[in-house]
Structure formats: structure tokens, C-alpha cells
C-alpha atoms as a PDB file:
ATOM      1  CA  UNK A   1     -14.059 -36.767 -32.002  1.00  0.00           C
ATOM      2  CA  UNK A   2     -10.394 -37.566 -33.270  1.00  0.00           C
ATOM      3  CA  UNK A   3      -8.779 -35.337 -34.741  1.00  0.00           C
ATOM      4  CA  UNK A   4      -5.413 -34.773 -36.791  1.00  0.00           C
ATOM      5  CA  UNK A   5      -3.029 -32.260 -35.380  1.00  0.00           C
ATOM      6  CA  UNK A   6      -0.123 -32.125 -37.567  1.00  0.00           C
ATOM      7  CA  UNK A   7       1.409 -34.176 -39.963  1.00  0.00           C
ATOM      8  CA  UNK A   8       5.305 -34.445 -40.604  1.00  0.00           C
ATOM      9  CA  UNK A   9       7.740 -35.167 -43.635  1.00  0.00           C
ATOM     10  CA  UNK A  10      10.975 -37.735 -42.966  1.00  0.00           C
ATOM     11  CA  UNK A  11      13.413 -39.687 -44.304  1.00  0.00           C
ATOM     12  CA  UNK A  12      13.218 -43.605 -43.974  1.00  0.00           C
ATOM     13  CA  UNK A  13      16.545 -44.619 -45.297  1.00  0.00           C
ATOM     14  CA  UNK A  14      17.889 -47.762 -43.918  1.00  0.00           C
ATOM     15  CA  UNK A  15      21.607 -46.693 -44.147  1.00  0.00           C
ATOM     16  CA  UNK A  16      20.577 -43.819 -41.162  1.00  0.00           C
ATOM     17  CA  UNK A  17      20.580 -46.770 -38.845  1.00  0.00           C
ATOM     18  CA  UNK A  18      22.857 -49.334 -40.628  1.00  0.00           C
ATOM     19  CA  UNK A  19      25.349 -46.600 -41.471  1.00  0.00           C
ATOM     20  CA  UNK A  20      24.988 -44.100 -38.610  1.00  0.00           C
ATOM     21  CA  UNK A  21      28.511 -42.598 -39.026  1.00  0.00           C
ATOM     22  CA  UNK A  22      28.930 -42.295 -42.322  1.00  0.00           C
ATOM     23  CA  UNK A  23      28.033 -39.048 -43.412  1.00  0.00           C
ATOM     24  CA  UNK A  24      30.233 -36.150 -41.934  1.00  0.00           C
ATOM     25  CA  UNK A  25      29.097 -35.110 -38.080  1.00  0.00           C
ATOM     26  CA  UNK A  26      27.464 -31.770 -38.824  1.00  0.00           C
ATOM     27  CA  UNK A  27      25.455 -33.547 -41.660  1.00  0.00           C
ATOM     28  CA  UNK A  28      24.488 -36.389 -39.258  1.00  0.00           C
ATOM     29  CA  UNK A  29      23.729 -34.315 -36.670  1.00  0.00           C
ATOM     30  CA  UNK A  30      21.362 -32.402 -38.737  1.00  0.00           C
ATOM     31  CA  UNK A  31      19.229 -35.044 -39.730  1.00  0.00           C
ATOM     32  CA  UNK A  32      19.455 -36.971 -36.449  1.00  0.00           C
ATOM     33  CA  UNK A  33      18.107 -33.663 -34.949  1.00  0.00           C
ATOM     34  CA  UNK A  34      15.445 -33.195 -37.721  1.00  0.00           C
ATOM     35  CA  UNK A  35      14.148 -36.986 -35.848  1.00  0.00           C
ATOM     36  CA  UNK A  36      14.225 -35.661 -32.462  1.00  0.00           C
ATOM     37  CA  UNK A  37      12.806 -32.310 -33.287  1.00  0.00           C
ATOM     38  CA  UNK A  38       9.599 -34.536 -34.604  1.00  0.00           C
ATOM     39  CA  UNK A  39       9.560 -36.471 -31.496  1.00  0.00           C
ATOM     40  CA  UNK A  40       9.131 -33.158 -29.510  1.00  0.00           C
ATOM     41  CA  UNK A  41       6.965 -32.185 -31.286  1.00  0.00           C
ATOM     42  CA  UNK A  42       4.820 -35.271 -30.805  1.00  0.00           C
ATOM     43  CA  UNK A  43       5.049 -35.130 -27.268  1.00  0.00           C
ATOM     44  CA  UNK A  44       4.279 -31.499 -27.467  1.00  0.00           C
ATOM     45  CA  UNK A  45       0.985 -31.637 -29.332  1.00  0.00           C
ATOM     46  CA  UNK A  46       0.238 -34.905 -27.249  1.00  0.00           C
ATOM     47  CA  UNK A  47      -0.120 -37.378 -30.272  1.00  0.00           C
ATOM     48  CA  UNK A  48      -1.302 -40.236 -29.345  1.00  0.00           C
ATOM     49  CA  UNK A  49      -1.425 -41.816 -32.508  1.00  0.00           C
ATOM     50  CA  UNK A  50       0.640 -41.658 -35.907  1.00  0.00           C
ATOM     51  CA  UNK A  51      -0.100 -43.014 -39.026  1.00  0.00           C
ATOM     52  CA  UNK A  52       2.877 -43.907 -40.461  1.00  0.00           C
ATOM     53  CA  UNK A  53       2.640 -43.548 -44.543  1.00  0.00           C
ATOM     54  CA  UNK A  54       5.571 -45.630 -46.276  1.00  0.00           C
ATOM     55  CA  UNK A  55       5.963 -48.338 -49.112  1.00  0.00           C
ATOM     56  CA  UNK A  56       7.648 -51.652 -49.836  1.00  0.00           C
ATOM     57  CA  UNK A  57      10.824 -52.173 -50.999  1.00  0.00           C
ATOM     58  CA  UNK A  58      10.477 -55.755 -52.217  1.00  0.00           C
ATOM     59  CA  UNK A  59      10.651 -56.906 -48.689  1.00  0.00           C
ATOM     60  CA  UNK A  60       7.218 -57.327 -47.634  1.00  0.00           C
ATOM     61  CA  UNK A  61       5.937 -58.448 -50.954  1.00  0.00           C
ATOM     62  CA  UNK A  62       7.775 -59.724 -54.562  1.00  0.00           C
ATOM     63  CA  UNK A  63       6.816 -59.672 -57.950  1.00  0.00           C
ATOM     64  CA  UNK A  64       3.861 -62.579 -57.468  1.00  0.00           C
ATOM     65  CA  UNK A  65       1.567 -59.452 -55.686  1.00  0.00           C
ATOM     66  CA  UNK A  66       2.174 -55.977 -55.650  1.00  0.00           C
ATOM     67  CA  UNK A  67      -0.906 -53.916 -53.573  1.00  0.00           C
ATOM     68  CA  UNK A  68      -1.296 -50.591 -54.583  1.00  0.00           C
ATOM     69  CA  UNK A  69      -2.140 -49.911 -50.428  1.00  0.00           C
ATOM     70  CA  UNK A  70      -2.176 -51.724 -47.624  1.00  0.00           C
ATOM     71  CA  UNK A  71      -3.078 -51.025 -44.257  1.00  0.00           C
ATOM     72  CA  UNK A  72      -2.051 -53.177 -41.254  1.00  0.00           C
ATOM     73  CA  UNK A  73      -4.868 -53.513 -38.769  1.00  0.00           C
ATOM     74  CA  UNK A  74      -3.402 -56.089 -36.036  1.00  0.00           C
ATOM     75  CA  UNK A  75      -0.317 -57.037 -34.932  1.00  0.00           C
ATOM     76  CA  UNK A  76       2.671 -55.076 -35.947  1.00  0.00           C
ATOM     77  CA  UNK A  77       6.367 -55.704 -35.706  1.00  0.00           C
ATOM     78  CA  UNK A  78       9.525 -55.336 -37.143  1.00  0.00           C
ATOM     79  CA  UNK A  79      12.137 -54.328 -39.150  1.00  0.00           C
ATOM     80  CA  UNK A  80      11.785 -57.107 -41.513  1.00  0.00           C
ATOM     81  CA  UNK A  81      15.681 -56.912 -42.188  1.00  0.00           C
ATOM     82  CA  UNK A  82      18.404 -57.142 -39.555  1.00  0.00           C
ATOM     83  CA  UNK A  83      21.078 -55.407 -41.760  1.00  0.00           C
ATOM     84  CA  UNK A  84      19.171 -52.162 -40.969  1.00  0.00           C
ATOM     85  CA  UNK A  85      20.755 -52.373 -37.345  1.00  0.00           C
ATOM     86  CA  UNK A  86      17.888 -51.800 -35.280  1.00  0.00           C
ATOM     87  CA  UNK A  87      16.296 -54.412 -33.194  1.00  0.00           C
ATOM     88  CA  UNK A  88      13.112 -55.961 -34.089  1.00  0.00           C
ATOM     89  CA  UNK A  89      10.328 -55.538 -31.537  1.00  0.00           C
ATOM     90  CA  UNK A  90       6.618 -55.363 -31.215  1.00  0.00           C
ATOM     91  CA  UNK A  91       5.439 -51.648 -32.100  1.00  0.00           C
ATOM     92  CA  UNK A  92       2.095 -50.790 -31.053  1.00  0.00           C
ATOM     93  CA  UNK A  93      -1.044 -50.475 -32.778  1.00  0.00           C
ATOM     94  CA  UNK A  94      -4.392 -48.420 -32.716  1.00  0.00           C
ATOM     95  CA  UNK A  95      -6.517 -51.392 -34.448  1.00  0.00           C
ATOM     96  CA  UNK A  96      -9.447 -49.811 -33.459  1.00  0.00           C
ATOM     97  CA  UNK A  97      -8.877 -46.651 -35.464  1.00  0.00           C
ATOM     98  CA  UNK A  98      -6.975 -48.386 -38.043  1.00  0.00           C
ATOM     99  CA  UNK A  99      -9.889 -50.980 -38.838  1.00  0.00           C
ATOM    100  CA  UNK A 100     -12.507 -47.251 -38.826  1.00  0.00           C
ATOM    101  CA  UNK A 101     -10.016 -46.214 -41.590  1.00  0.00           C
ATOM    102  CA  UNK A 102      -9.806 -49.884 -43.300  1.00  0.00           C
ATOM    103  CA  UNK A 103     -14.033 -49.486 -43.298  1.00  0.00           C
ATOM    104  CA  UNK A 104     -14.194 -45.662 -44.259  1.00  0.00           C
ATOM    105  CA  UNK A 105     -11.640 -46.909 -46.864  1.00  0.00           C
ATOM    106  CA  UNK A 106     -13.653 -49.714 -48.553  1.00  0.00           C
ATOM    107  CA  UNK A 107     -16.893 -47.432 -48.132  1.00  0.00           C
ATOM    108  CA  UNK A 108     -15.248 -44.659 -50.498  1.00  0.00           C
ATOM    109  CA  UNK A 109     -13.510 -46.902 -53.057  1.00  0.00           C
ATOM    110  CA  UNK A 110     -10.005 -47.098 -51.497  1.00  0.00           C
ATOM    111  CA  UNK A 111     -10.083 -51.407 -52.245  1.00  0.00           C
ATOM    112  CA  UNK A 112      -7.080 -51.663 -49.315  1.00  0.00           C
ATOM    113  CA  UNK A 113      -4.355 -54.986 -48.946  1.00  0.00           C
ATOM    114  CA  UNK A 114      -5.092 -55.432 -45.188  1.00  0.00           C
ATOM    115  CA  UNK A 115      -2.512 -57.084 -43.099  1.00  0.00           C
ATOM    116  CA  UNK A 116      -3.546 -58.713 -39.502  1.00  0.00           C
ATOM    117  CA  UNK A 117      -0.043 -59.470 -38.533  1.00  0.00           C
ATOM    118  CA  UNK A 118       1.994 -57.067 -40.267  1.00  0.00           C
ATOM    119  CA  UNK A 119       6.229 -57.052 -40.536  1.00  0.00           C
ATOM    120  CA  UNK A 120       7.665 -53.871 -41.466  1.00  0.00           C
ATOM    121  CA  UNK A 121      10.377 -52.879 -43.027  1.00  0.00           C
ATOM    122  CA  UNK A 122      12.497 -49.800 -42.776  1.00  0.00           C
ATOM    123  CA  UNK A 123      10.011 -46.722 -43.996  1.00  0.00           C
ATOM    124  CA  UNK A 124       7.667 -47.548 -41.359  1.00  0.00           C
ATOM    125  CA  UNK A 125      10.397 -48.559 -38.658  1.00  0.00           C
ATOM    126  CA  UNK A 126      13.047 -45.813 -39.420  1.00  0.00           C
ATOM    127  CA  UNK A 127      10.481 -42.995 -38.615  1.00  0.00           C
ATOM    128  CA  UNK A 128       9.207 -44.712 -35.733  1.00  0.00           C
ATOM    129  CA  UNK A 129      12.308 -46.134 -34.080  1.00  0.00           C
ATOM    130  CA  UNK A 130      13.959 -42.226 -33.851  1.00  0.00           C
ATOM    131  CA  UNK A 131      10.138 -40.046 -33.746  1.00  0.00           C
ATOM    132  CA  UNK A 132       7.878 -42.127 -32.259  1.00  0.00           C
ATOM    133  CA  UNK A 133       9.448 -44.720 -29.858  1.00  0.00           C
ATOM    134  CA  UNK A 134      10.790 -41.875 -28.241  1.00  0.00           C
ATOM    135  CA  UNK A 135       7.804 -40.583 -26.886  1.00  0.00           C
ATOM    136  CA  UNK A 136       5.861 -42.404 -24.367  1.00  0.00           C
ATOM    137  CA  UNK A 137       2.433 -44.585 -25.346  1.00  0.00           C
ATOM    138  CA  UNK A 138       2.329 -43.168 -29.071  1.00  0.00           C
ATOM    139  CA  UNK A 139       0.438 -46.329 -31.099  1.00  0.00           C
ATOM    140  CA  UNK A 140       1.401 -46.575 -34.460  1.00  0.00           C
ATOM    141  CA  UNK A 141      -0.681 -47.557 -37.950  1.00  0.00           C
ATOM    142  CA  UNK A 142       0.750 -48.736 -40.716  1.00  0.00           C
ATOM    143  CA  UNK A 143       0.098 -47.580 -44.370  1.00  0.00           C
ATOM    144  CA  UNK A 144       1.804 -48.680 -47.544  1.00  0.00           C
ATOM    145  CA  UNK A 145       1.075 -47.052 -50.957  1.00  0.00           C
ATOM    146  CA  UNK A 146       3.324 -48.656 -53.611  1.00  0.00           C
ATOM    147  CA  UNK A 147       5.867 -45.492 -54.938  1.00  0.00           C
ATOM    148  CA  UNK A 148       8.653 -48.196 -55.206  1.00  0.00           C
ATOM    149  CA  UNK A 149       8.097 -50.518 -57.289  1.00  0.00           C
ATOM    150  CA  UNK A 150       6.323 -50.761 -60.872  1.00  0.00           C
ATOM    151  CA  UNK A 151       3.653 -50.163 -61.835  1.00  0.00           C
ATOM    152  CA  UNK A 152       3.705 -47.560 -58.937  1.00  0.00           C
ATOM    153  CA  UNK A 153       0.468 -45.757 -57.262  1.00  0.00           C
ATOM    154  CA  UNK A 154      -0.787 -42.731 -59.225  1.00  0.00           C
ATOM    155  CA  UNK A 155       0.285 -39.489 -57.313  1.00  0.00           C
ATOM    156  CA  UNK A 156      -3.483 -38.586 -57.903  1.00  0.00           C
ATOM    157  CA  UNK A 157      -4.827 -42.194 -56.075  1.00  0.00           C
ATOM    158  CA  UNK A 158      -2.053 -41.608 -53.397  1.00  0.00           C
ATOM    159  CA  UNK A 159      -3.567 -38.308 -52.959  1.00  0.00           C
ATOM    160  CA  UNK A 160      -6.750 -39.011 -52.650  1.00  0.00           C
ATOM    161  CA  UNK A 161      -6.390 -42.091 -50.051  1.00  0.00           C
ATOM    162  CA  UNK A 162      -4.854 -39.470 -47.958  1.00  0.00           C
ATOM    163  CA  UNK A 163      -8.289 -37.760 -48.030  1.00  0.00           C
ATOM    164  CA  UNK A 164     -10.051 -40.755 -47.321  1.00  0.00           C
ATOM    165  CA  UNK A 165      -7.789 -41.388 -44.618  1.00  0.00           C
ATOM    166  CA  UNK A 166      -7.960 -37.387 -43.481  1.00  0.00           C
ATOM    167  CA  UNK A 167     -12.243 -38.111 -44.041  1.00  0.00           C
ATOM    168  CA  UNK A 168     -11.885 -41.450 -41.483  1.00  0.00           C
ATOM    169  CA  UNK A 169      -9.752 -39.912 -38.399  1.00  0.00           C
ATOM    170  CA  UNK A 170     -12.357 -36.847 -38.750  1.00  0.00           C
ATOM    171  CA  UNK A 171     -15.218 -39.444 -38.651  1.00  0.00           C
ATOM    172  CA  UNK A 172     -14.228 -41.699 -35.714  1.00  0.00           C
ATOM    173  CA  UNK A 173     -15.681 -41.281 -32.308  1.00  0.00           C
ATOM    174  CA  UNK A 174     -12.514 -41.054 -30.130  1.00  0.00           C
ATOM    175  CA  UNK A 175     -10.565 -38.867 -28.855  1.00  0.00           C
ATOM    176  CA  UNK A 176      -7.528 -39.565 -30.482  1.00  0.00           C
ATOM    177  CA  UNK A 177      -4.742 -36.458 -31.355  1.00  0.00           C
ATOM    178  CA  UNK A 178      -3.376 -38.048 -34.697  1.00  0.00           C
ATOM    179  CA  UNK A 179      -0.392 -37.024 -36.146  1.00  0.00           C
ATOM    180  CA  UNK A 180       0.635 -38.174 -39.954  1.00  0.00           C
ATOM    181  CA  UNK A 181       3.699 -39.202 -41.135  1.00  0.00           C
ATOM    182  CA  UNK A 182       5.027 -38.795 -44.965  1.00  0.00           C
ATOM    183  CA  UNK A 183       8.282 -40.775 -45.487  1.00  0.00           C
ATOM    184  CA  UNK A 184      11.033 -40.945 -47.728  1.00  0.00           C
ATOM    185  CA  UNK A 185      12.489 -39.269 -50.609  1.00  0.00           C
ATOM    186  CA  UNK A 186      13.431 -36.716 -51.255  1.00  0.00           C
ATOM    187  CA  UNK A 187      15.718 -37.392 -54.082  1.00  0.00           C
ATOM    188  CA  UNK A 188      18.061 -40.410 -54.747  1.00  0.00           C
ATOM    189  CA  UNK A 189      18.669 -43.318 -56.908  1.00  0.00           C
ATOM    190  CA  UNK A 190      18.256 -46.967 -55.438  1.00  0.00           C
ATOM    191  CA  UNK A 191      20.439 -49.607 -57.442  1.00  0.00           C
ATOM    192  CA  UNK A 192      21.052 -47.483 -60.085  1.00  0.00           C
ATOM    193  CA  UNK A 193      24.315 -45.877 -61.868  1.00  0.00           C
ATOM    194  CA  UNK A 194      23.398 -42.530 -60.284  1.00  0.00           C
ATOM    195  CA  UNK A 195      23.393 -44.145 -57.007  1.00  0.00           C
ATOM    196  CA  UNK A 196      24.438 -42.285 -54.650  1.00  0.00           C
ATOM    197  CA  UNK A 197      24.131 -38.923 -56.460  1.00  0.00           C
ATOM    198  CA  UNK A 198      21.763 -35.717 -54.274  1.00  0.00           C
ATOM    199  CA  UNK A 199      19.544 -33.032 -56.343  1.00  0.00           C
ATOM    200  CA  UNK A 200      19.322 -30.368 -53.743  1.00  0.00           C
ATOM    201  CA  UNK A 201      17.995 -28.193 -56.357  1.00  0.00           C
ATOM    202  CA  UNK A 202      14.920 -30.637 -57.120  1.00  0.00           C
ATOM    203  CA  UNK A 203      14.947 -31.149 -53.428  1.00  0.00           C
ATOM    204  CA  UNK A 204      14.100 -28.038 -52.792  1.00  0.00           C
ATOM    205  CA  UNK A 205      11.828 -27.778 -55.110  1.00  0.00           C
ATOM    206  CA  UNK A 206       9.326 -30.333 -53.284  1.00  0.00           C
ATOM    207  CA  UNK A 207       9.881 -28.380 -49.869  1.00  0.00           C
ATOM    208  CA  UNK A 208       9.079 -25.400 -51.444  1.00  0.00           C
ATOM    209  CA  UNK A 209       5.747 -27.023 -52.519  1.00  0.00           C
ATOM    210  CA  UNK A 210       5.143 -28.787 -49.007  1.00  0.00           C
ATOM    211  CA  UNK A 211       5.807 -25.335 -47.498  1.00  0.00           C
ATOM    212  CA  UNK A 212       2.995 -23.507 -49.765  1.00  0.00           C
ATOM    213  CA  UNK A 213       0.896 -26.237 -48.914  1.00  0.00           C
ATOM    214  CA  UNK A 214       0.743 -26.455 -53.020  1.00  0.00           C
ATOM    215  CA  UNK A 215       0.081 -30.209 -53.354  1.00  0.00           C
ATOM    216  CA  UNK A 216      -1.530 -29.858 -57.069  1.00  0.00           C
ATOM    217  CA  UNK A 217       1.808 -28.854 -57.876  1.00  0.00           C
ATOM    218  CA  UNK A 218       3.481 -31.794 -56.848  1.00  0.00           C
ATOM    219  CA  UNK A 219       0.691 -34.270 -58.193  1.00  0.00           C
ATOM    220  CA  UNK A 220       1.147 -32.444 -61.836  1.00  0.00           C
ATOM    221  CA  UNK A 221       4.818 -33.470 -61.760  1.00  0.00           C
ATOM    222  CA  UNK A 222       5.358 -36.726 -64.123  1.00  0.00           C
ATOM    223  CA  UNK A 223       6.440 -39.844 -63.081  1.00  0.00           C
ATOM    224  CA  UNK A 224       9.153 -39.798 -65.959  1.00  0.00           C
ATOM    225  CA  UNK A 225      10.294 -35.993 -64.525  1.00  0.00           C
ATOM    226  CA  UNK A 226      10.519 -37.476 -60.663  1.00  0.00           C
ATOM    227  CA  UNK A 227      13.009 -40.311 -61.920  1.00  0.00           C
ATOM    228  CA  UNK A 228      14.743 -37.964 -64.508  1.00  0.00           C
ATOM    229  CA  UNK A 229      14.836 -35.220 -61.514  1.00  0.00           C
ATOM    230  CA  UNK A 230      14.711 -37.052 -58.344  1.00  0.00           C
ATOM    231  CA  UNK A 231      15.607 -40.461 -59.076  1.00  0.00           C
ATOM    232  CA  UNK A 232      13.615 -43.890 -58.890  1.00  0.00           C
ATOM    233  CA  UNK A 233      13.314 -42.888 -55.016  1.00  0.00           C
ATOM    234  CA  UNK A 234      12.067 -39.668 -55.540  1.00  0.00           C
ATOM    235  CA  UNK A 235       8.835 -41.770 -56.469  1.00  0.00           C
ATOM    236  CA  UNK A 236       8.246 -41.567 -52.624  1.00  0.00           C
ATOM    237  CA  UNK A 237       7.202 -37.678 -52.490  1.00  0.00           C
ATOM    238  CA  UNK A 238       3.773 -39.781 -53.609  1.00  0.00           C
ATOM    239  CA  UNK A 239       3.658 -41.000 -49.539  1.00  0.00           C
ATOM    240  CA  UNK A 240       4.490 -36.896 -48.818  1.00  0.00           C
ATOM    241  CA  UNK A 241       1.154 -36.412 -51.282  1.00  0.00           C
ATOM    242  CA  UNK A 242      -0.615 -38.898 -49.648  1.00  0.00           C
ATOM    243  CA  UNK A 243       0.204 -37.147 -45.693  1.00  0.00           C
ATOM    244  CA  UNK A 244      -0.930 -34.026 -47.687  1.00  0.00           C
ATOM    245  CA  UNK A 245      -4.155 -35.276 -49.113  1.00  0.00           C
ATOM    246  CA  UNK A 246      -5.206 -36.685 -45.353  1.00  0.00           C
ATOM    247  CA  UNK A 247      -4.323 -32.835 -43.949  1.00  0.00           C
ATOM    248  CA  UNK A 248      -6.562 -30.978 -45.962  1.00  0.00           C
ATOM    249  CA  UNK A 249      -5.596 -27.397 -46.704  1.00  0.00           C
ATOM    250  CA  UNK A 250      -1.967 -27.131 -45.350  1.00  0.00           C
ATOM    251  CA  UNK A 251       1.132 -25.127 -44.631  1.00  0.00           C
ATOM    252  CA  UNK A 252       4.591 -26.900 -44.260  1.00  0.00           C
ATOM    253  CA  UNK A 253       7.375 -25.557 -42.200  1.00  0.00           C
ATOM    254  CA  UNK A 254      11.329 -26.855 -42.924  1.00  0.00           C
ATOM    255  CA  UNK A 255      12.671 -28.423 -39.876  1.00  0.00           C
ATOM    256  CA  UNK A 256      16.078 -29.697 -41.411  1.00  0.00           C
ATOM    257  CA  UNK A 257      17.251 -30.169 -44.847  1.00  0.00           C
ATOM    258  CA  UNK A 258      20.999 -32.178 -45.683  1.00  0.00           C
ATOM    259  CA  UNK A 259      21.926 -33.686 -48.856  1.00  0.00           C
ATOM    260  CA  UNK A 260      23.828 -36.496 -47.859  1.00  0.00           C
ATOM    261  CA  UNK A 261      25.640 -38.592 -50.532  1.00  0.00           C
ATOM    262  CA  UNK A 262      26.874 -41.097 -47.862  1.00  0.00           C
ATOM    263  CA  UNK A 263      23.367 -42.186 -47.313  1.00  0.00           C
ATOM    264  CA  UNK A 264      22.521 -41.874 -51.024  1.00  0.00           C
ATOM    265  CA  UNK A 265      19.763 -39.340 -49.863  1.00  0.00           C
ATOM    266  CA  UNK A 266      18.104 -36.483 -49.817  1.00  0.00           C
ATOM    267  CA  UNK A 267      16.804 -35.868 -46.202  1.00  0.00           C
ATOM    268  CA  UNK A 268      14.160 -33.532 -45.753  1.00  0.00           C
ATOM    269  CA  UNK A 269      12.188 -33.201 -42.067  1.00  0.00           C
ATOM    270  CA  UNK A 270       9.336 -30.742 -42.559  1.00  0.00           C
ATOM    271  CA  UNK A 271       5.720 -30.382 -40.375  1.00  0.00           C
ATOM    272  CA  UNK A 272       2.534 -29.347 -41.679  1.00  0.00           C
ATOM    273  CA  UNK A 273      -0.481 -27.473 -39.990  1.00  0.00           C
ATOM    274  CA  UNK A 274      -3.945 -26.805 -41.204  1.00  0.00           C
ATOM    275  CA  UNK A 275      -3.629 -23.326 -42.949  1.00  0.00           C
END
């Protein structure tokens, strides 16, 4: 039986990769550390497959369709965008377990986008190009929930597919170690005046949740108080909800924490184990 045997919080901000010297060394280290700390631990725990829980950025899809989730079953590639600096290769999938989540999905009212030949862009290439790549004969499957753009995914629904998710790996007949992977946030403002501004105190907030393993507390924050507080990006804790909801009952440990203006982010690298 598969199972999932830890889950893990990153950063997917492009400018980490198309700006890789910008912040000051000890910051950069930091984060680039918080990455390869993952990837140990993925090799560690002998993951052999990650789900990789991100969201579009008006790259994969404009205003003519917006799915609230989409999972990619087939082939998967990418980044979509060259700026981001990293080359644009095939990244392995799991399609068996991905189309046993697609099925569990449909079966328990999750009504997924499904993509057979999927190009991503950076929040599911960022996280596996520095914690997944890395580590030899991981497969990767791709989730989007829509935190980005409006009319964004309920935290609630975002929570809940992460159960359904949690309820399909749990279900499926093979032996596959699963790790899950929350990305982006934590706070920052994309395109906007504030851009380029950090709340480490709202940041902290959110890890303090994660590490409590209190996700109602995070799904009871408004999405007028996460843009206020956090920013339009801070709408991506919802992918953090949804890693939570697929973990069950959970504690979070901090792996590395920087606010780093230079990348207009808040980057937070946390993992989770069943409590």
C-alpha cells in the first residue's frame, strides 16, 4: 500500500533562479540550503514520488478558463518561461498514481482540469529543479489549485482536495513512499505598489500554524486579511492548506526562514510528519 511519508513547505519564486545573486550571500545561502535540506530529506525517507502542489500564474491558462484544480496525468515538462533561467526538460511522472488520484478525485466530488501533456511553470519547476531533481528516480505529479488569480480556490475546497488526495495515495495498491509538496508564499506582493515589501511578522504567523499542525487556523483567516497581511501572494498558503489537508493530523518543523526583499519574498522551508 502507498503511503505518504512527509510532506514539505517551499518557496517557488521565479527570481530564486532568474535572480540567484541578488539577495545578500547569507540570505541566499539560507534559502538555497532550506532546498537542499528537502532534497536530503527525500533521499533519506526514500521518496519515490512527490506531489508537487502549486498554481498558475497566468502562464498556463488566461482569463478565457481559469480551473479551480488541475492535475497533470501524462507527459510533463517545463518551465513554461525561459526568463526563469532554468532549462526546460522532461520531468518525470507517476501517471499511474496520478490517474488513481484523478479517479479517487472525481469519485469524491473533486471535478479536476486534467492535463495529458502538461507545461509547467515556475511553482511546480522551482521546487523540483533544487528538491527533487537532485535526488535520483523521484517521479513527480503535478497539482494546481488556483490561489493566484481571481476568483481564487476557497482555503476550505483547497483543504479538502488535499484530503481527497491524502484519501487516494492511502487507497492505491503500490508501494509508493510519497512525499507532498506545499509551495509558495509566504508573504509578498506580485505587481503591486507594495511590491517588493516582506511581513516577517505575518510570516511567522503561518509557520507558527504549520508547526502546531493548526490548519483550521489558517483556513479561518480571510481572503481580504491574507492580501491586507500577506499580500496578493500570500493567497498561496491555500497550496500549504492543501499539503496539510492530504497529511492528515500533522506537526511542522522550520527548516529555514529569510525575508528577502530582493526576491520580493517571504521564503519559508518547513516539513511536516504525522503527529
Amino acid at each position: 500500500m502507498a503511503q505518504i511519508v512527509a510532506g514539505f513547505m517551499m518557496p517557488h519564486d521565479p527570481l530564486i533562479a532568474a535572480a540567484p545573486m541578488a539577495p545578500p550571500e547569507e540570505k541566499r545561502n539560507n534559502c538555497m540550503d532550506g532546498f537542499a535540506r528537502i532534497a536530503e530529506r527525500i533521499r533519506e525517507l526514500r521518496v519515490d514520488t512527490v506531489v508537487v502542489i502549486g498554481d498558475d500564474h497566468y502562464t498556463l491558462h488566461g482569463p478565457g478558463c481559469v480551473p479551480q484544480c488541475m492535475i497533470g496525468i501524462g507527459d510533463v515538462e517545463g518551465p513554461i518561461e525561459p526568463w526563469v533561467g532554468i532549462p526546460r526538460s522532461a520531468i518525470e511522472n507517476n501517471t499511474a498514481l496520478a490517474e488513481h488520484i484523478m479517479q479517487v478525485g472525481f469519485d469524491n466530488g473533486v471535478d479536476w482540469a486534467v492535463s495529458k501533456t502538461l507545461m509547467l511553470d515556475h511553482s511546480g519547476v522551482v521546487p523540483i529543479h533544487y528538491s527533487v531533481k537532485p535526488v535520483a528516480g523521484v517521479r513527480s505529479i503535478p497539482v494546481y489549485i488556483n490561489s493566484g488569480i481571481a476568483p481564487v480556490i476557497s482555503s476550505k475546497r483547497a483543504h479538502q482536495i488535499g484530503e481527497v488526495i491524502g484519501k487516494a495515495i492511502a487507497s492505491w495498491s503500490g508501494n509508493e513512499r510519497v512525499a507532498i509538496l506545499g509551495t509558495g508564499g509566504i508573504s509578498h506582493w506580485v505587481g503591486m505598489a507594495e511590491m517588493g515589501r516582506v511581513n516577517e511578522e505575518w510570516d511567522h504567523k503561518i509557520i507558527s500554524c504549520v508547526e502546531r499542525g493548526d490548519v483550521q487556523s489558517l483556513i479561518d483567516i480571510s481572503d481580504e486579511e491574507i492580501i491586507t497581511e500577506g499580500g496578493n501572494g500570500g493567497l498561496e498558503i491555500k497550496n500549504w492548506i492543501c499539503a496539510m489537508g492530504a497529511m492528515g493530523t500533522l506537526k511542522g518543523e522550520l527548516i529555514a526562514y529569510e525575508a528577502v526583499p530582493e526576491w520580493v519574498c517571504g521564503c519559508g522551508y518547513m516539513e511536516l510528519t504525522a503527529a
